[in-house]
Protein backbone atom coordinates (compact mmCIF):
# COMPACT_ATOMS: atom_id res chain seq x y z
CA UNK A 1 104.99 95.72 65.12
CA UNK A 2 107.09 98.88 64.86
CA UNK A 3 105.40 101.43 62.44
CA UNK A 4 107.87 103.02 59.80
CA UNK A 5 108.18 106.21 61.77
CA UNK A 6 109.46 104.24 65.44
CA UNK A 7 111.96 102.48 62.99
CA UNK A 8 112.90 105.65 61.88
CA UNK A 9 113.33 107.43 65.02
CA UNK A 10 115.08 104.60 66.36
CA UNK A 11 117.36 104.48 63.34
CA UNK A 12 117.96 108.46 63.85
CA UNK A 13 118.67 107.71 68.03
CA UNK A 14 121.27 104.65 67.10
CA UNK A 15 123.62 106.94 65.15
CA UNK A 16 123.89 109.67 67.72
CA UNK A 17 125.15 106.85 70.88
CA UNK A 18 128.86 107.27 71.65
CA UNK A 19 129.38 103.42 70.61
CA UNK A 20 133.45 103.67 72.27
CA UNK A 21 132.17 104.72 75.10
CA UNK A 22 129.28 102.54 75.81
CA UNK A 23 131.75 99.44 75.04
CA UNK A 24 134.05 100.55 77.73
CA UNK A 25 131.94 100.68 79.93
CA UNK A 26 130.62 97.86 82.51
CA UNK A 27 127.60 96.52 83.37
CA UNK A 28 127.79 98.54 86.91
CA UNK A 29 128.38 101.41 84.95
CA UNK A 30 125.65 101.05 82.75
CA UNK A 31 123.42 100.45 85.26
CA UNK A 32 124.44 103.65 87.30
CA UNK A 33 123.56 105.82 84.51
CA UNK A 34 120.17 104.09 84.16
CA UNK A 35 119.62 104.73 88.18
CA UNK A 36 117.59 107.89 88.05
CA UNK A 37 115.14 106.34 85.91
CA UNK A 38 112.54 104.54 88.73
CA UNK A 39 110.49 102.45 86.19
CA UNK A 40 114.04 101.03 84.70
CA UNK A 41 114.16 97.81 85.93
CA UNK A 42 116.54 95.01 85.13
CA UNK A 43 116.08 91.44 84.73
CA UNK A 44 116.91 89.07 86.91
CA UNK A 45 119.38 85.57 85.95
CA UNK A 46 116.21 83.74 86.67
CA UNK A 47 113.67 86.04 84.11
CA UNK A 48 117.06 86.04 81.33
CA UNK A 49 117.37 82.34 81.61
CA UNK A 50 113.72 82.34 80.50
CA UNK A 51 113.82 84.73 77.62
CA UNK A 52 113.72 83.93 74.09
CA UNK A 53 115.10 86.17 71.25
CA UNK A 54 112.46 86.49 68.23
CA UNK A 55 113.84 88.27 65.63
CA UNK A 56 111.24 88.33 62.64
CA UNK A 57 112.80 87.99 59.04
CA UNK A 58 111.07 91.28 57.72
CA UNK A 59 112.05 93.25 60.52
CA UNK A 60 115.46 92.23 60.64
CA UNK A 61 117.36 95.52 60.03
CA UNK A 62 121.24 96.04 59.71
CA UNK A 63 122.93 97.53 62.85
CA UNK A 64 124.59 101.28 62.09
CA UNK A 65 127.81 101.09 60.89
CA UNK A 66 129.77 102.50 64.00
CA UNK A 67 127.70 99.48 65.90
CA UNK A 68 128.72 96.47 63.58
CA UNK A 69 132.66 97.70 63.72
């Protein structure tokens, strides 16, 4: 579980994205950025099909405004 200060530090990281930008961008795009970084790695359709989003009620948070526009 996420300790006050990683929620706040992830809180602090969310406002400064460019939010416009990221959302015109595609996947390909995105995924060129995030070449340089070697331990990056991105799930196959196999591993996705197999993944199952747990979103605990207390740690459920409100996305930052620019995000939920």
């Amino acid at each position: 579980m996420p300790t006050k200060k990683q929620l706040e530090e992830a809180d602090r990281l969310a406002k400064t994205v460019d939010w416009e930008k990221l959302r015109a961008m595609s996947d390909e795009e995105i995924r060129a950025h995030w070449a340089w970084d070697k331990d990056m790695t991105w799930p196959t359709d196999e591993e996705l099909a197999e993944f199952d989003l747990v979103i605990p009620a207390k740690s459920r948070r409100k996305p930052p405004k620019e995000a939920a526009e």
